[in-house]
N, C-alpha and C. Protein backbone atom coordinates (compact mmCIF):
# COMPACT_ATOMS: atom_id res chain seq x y z
N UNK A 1 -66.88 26.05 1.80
CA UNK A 1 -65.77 26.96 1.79
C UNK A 1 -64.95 26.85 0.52
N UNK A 2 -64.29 25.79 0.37
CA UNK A 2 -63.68 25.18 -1.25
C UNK A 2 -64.26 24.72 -1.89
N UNK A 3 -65.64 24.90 -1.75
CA UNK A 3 -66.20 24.13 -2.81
C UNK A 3 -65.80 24.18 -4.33
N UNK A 4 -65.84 23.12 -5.13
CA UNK A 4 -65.59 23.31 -6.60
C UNK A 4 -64.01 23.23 -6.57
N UNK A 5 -63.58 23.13 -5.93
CA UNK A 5 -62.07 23.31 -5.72
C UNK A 5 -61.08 22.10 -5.57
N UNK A 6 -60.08 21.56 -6.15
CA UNK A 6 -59.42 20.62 -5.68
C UNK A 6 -57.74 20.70 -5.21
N UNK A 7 -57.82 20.43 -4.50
CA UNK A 7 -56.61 20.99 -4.20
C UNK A 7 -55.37 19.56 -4.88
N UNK A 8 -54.32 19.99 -5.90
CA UNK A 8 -53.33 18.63 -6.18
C UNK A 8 -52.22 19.28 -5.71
N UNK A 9 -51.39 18.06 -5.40
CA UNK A 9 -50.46 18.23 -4.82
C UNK A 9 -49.19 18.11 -6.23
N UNK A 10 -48.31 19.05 -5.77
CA UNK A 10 -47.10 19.15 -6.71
C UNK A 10 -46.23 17.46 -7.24
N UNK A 11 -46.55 16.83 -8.10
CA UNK A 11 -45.96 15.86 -8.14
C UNK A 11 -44.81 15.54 -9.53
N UNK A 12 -44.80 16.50 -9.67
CA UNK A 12 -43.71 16.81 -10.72
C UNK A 12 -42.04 16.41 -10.37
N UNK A 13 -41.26 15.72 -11.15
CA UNK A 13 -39.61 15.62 -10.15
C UNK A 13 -39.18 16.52 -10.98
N UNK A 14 -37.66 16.87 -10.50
CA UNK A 14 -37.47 18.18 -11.31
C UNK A 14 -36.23 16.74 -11.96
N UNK A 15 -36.16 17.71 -13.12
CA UNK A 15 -35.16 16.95 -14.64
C UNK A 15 -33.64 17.21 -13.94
N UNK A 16 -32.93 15.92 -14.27
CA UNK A 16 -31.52 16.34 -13.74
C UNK A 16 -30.86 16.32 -15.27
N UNK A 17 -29.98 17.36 -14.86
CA UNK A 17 -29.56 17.79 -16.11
C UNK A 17 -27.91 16.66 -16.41
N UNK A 18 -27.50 16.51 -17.71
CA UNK A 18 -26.64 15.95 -18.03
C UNK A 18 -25.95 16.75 -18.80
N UNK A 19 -25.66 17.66 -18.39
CA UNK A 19 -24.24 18.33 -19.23
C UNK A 19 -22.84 18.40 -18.73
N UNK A 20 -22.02 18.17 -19.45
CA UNK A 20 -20.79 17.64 -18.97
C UNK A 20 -20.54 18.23 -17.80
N UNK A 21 -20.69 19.20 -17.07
CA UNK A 21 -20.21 20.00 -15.80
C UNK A 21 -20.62 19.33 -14.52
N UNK A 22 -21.91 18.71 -14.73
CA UNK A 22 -22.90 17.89 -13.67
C UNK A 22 -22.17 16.59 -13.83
N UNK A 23 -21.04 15.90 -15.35
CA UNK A 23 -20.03 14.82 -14.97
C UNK A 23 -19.41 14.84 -13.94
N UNK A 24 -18.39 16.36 -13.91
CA UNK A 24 -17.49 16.30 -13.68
C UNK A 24 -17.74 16.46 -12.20
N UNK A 25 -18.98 16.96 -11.76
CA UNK A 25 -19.01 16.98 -10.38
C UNK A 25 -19.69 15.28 -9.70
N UNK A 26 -20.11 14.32 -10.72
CA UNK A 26 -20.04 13.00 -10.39
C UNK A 26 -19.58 12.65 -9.50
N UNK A 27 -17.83 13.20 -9.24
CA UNK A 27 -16.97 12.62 -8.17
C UNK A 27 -15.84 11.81 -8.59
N UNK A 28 -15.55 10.69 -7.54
CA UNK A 28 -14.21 10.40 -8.06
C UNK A 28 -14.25 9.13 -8.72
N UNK A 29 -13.48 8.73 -9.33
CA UNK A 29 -13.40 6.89 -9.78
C UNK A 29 -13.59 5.90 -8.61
N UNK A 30 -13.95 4.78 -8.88
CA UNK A 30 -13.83 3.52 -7.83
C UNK A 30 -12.36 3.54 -7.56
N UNK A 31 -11.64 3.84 -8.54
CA UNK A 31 -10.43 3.50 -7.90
C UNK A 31 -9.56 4.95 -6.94
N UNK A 32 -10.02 5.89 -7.29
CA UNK A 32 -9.30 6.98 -6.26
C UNK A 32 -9.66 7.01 -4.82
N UNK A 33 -11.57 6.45 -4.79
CA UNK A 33 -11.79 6.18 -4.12
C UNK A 33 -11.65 5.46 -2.84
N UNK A 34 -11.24 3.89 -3.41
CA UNK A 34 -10.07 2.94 -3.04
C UNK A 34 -8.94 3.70 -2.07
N UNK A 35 -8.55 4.79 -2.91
CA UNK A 35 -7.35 4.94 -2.57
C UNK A 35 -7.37 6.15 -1.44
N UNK A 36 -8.51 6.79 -1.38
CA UNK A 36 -8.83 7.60 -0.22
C UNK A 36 -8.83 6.81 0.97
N UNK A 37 -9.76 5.57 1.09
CA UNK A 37 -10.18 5.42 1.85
C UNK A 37 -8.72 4.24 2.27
N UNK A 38 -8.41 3.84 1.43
CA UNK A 38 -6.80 3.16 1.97
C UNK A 38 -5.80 4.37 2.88
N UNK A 39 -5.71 5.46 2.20
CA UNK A 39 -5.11 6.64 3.45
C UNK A 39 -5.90 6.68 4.72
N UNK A 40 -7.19 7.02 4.20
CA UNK A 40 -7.72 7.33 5.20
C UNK A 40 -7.05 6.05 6.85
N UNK A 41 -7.19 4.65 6.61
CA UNK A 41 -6.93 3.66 7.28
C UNK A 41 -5.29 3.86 7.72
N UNK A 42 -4.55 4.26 7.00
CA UNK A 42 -3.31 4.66 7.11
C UNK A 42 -3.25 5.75 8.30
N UNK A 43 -3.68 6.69 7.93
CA UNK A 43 -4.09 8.04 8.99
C UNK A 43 -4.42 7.24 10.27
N UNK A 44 -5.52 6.61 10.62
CA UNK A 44 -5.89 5.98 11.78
C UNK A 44 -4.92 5.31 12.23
N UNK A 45 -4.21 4.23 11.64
CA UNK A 45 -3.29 3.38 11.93
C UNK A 45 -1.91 3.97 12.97
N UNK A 46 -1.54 5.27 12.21
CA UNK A 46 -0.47 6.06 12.21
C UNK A 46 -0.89 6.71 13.11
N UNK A 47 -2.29 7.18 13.91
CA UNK A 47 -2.74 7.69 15.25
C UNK A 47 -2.80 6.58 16.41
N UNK A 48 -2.98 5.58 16.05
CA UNK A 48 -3.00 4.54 16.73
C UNK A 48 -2.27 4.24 17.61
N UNK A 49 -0.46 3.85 17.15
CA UNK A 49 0.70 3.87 17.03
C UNK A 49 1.54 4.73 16.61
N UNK A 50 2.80 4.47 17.36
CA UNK A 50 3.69 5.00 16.60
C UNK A 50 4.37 4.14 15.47
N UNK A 51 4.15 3.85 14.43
CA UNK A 51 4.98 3.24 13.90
C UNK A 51 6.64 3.82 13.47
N UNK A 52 7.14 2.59 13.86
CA UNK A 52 8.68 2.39 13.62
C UNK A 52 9.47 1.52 12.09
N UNK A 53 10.51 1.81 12.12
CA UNK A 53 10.66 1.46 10.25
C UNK A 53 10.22 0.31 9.98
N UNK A 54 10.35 -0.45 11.38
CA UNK A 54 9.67 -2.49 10.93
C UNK A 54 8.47 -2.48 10.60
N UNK A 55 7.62 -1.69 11.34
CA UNK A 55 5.58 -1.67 10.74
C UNK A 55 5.90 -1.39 9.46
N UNK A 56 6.56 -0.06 8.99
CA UNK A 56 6.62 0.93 7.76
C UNK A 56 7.26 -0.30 6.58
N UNK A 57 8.28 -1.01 6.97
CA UNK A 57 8.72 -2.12 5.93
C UNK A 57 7.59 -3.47 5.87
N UNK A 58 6.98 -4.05 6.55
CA UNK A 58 5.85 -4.81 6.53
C UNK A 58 5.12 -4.41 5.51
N UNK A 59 4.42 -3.10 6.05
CA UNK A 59 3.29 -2.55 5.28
C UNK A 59 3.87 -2.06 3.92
N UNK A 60 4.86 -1.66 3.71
CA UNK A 60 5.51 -2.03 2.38
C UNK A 60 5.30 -2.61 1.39
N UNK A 61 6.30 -4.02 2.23
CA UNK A 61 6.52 -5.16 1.57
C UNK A 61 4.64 -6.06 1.19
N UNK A 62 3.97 -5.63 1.83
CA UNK A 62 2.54 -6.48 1.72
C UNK A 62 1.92 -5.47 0.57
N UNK A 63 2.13 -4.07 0.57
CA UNK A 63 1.45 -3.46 -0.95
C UNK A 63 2.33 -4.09 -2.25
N UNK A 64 3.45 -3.99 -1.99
CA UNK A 64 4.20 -4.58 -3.04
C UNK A 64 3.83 -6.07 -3.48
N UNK A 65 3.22 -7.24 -2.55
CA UNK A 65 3.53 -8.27 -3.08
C UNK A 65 2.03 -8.65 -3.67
N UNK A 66 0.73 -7.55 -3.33
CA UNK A 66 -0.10 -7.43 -3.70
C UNK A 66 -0.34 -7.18 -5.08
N UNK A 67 0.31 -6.75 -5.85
CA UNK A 67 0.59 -5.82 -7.08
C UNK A 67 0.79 -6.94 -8.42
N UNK A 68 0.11 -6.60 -9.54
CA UNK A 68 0.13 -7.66 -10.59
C UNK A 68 1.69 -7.50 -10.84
N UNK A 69 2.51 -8.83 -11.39
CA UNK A 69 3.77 -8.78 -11.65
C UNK A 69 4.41 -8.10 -12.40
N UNK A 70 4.33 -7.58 -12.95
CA UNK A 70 5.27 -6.29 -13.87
C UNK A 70 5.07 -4.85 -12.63
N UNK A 71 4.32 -4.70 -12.24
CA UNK A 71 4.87 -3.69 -11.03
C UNK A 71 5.37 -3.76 -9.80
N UNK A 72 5.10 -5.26 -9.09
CA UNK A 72 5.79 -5.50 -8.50
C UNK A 72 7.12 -5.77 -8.48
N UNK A 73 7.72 -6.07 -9.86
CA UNK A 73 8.87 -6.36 -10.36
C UNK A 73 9.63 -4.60 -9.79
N UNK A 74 9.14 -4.04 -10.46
CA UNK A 74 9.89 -2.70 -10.82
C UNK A 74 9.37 -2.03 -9.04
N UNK A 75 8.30 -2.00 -8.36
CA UNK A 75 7.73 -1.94 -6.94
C UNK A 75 9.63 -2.50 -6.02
N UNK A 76 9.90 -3.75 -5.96
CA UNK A 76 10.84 -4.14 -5.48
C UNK A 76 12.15 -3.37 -5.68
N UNK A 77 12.41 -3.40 -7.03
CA UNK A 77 13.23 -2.78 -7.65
C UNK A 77 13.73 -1.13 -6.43
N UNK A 78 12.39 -0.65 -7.06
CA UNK A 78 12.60 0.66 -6.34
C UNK A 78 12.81 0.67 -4.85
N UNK A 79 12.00 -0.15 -4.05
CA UNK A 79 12.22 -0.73 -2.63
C UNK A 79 13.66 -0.53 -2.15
N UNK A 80 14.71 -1.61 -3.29
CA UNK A 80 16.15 -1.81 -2.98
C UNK A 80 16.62 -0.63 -3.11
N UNK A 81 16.33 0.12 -4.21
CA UNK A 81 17.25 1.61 -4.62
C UNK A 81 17.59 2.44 -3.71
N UNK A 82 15.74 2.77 -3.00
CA UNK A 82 15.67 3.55 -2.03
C UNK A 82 16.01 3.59 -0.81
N UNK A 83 15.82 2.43 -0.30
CA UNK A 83 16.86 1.63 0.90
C UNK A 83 18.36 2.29 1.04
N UNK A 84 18.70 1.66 -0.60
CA UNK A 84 20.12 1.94 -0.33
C UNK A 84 20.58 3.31 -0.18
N UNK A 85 19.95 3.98 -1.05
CA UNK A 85 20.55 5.56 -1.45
C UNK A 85 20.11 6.58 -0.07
N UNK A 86 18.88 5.82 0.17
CA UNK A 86 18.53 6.99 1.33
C UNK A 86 18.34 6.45 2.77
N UNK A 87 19.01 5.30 3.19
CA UNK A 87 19.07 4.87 4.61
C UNK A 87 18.28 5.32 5.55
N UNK A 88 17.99 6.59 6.07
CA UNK A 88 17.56 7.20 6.61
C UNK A 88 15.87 7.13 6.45
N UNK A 89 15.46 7.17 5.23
CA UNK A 89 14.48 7.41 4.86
C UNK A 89 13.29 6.07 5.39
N UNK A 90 11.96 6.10 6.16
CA UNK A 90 11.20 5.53 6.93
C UNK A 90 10.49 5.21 5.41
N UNK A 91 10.19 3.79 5.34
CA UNK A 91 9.07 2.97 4.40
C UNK A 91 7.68 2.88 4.89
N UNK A 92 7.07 3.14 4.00
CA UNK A 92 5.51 3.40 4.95
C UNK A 92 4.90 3.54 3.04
N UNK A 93 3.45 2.68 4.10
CA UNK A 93 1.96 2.95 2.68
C UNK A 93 1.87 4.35 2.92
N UNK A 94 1.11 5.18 1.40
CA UNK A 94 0.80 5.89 0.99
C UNK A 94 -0.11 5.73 0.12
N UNK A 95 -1.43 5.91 0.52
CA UNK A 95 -2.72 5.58 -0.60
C UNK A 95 -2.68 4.29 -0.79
N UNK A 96 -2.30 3.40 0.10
CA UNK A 96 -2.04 2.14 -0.36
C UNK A 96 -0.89 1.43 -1.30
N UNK A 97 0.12 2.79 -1.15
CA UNK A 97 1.13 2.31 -2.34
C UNK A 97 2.71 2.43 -1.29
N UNK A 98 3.74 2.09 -1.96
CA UNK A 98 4.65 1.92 -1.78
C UNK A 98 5.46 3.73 -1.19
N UNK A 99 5.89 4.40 0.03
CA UNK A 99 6.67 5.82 0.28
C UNK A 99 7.56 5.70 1.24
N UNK A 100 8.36 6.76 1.05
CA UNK A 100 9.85 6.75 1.98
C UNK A 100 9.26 8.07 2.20
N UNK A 101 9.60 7.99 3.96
CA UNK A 101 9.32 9.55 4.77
C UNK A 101 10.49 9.53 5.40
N UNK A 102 11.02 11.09 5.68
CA UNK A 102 11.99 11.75 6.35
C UNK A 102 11.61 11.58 7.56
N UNK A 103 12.72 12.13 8.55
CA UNK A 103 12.65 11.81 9.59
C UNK A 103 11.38 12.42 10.53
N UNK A 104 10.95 13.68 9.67
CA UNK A 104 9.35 13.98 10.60
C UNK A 104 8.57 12.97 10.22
N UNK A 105 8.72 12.38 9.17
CA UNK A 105 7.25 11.02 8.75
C UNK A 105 6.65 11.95 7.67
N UNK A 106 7.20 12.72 7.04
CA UNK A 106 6.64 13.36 5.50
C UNK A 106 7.06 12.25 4.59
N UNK A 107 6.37 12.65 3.69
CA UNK A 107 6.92 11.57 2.52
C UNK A 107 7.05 12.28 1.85
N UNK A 108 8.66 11.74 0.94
CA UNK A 108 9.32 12.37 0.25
C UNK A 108 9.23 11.61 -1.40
N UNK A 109 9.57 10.45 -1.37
CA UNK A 109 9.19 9.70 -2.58
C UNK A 109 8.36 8.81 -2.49
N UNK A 110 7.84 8.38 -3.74
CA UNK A 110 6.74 7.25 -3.52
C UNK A 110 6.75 6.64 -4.91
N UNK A 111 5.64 5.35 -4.95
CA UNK A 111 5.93 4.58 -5.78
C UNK A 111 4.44 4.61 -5.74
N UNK A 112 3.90 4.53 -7.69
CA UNK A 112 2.39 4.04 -7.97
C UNK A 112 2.01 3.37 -8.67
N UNK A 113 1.44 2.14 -8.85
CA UNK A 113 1.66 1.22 -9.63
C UNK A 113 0.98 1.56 -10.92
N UNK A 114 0.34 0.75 -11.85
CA UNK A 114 -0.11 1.61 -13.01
C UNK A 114 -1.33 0.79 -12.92
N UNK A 115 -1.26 -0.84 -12.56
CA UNK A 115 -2.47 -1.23 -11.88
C UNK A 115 -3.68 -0.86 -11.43
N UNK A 116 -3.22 0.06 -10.28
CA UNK A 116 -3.67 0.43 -9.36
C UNK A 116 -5.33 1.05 -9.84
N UNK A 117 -4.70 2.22 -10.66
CA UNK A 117 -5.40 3.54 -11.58
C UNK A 117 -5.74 3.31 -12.91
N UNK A 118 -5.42 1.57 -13.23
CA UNK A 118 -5.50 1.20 -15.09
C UNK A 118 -4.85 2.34 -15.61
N UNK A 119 -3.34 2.79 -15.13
CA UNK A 119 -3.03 3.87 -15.90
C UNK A 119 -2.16 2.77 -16.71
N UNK A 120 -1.48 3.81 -17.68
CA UNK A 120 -0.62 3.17 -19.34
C UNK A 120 1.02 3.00 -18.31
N UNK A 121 1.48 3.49 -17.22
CA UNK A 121 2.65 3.36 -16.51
C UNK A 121 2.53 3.54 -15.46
N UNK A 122 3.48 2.66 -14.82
CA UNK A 122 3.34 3.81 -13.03
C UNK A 122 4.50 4.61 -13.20
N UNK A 123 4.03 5.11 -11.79
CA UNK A 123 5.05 6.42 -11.43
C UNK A 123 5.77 6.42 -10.14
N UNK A 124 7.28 6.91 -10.66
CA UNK A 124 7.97 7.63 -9.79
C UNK A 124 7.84 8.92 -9.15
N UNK A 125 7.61 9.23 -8.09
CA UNK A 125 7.45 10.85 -7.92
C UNK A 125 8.09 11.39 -6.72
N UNK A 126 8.07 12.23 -6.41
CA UNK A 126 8.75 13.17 -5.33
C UNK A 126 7.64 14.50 -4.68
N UNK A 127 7.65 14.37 -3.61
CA UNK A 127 6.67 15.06 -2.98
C UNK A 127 7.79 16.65 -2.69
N UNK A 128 7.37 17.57 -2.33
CA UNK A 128 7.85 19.28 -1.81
C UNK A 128 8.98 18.45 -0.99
N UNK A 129 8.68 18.01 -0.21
CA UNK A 129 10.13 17.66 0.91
C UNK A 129 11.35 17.40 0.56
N UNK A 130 10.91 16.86 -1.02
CA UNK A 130 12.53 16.36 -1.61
C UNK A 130 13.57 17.41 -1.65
N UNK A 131 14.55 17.32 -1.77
CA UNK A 131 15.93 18.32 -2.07
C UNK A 131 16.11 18.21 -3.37
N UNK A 132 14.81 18.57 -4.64
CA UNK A 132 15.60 18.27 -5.88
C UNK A 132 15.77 19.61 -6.67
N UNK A 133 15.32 21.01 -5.77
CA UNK A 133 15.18 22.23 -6.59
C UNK A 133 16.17 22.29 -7.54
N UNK A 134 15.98 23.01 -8.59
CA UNK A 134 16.79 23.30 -9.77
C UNK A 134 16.56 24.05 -10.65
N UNK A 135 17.23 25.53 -10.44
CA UNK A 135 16.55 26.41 -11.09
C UNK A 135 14.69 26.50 -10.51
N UNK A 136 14.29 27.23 -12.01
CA UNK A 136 12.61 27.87 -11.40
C UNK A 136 11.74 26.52 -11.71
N UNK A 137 12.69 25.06 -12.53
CA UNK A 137 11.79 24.56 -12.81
C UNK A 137 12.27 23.27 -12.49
N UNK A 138 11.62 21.71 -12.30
CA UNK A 138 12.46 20.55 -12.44
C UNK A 138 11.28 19.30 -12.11
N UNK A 139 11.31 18.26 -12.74
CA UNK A 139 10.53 16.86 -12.37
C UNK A 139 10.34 16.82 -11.26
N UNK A 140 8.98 16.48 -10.74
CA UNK A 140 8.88 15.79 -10.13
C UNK A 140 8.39 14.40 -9.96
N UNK A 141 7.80 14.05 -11.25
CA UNK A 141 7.34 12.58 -11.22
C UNK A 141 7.88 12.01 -12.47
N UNK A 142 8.22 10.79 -12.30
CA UNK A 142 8.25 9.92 -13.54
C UNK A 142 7.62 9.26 -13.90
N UNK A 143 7.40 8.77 -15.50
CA UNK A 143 6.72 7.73 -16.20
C UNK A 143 7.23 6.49 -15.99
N UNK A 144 7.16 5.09 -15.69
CA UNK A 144 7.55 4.27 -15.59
C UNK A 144 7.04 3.39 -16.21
N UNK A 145 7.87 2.83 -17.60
CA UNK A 145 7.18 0.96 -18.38
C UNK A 145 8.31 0.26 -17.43
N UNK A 146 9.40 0.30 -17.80
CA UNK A 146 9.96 -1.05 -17.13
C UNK A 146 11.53 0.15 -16.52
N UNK A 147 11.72 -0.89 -15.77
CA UNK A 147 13.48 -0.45 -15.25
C UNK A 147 14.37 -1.12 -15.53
N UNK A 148 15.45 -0.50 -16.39
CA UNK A 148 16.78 -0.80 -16.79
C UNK A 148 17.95 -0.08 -15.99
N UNK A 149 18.92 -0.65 -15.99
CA UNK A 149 20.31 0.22 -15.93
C UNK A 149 20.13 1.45 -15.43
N UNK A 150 19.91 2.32 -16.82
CA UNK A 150 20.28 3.93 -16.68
C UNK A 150 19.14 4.45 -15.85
N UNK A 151 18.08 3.60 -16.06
CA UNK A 151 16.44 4.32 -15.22
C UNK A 151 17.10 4.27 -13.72
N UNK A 152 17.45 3.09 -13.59
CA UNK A 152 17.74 2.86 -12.12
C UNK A 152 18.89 3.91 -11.60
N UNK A 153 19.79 3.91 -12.54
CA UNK A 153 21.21 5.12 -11.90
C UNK A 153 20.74 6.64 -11.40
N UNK A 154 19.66 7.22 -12.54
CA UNK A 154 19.20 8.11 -12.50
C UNK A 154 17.95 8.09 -11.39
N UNK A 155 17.16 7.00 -10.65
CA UNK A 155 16.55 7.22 -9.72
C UNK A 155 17.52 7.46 -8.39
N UNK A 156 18.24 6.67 -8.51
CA UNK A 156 18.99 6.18 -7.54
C UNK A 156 19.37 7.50 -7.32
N UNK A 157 20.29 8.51 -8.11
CA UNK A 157 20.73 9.66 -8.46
C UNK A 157 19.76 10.64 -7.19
N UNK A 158 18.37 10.71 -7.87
CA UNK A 158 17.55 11.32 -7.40
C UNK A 158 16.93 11.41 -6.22
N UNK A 159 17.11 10.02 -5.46
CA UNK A 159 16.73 10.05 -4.65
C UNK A 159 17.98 10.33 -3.44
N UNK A 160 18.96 9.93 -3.88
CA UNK A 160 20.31 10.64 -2.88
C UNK A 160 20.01 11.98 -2.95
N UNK A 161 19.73 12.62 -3.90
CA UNK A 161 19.39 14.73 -4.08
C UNK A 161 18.48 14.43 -3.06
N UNK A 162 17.42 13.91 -3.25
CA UNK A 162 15.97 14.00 -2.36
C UNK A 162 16.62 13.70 -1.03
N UNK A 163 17.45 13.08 -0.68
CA UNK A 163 17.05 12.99 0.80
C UNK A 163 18.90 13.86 1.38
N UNK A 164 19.35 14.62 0.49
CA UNK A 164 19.96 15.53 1.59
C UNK A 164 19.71 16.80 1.74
């Protein structure tokens, strides 16, 4: 019937291409990664329980003391500010990092170390919930090397706007 005939089988792989677009769909860093899957545990935790401001200050205080010393320095720092200025405001991880949530449990500010991401600073930032509108345009995150004086007046500042 086939005689003379051989039948081969396709054994060719197909070429994966390397052009920058096939990078960018690579995915994420080890470290965002990290930091997914640290929410993600957060999320569960937070279904688990209800947590109350004592879990939310624990889990805090344990990202913070985790943190190489120059961010934990300024990590604390911000801890006290926010405490003070916004009483109200619930302490709780976020990606594994340092956030103050309103009274639904949004988070309104947060803290990121520079560690964390091998970034050049961490950051101050403010999530939609804050009260900082101003005009069509206004900060929401800051650069952070170190905290002085005026850095601190002006967070402090900001985060009293943010939480009325």
């Amino acid at each position: 019937m086939n005689e003379g005939y051989t039948i081969k089988k396709n054994t060719q792989k197909s070429a994966k291409s390397t052009t920058p677009a096939d990078k960018k769909l690579a995915g994420f860093t080890a470290e965002e990664k990290a930091a997914m899957k640290e929410r993600a545990r957060e999320l569960k935790a937070e279904a688990r329980t209800t947590k109350d401001k004592a879990d939310g200050e624990t889990s805090v205080l344990a990202a913070i003391a985790g943190m190489p010393e120059h961010d934990r320095a300024m990590a604390e720092r911000l801890h006290a500010i926010v405490k003070v200025n916004a009483p109200a405001f619930s302490p709780k991880t976020w990606y594994g990092m340092p956030a103050y949530a309103d009274k639904d449990g949004k988070v309104v500010c947060f803290f990121q170390c520079a560690d964390k991401f091998k970034a050049r600073y961490a950051q101050f930032g403010f999530n939609d919930t804050a009260n900082l509108d101003e005009g069509a345009m206004w900060p929401v995150a800051f650069a952070l090397k170190e905290l002085t004086a005026v850095e601190e007046a002006k967070i402090a500042s900001l985060v009293k706007k943010a939480a009325n």
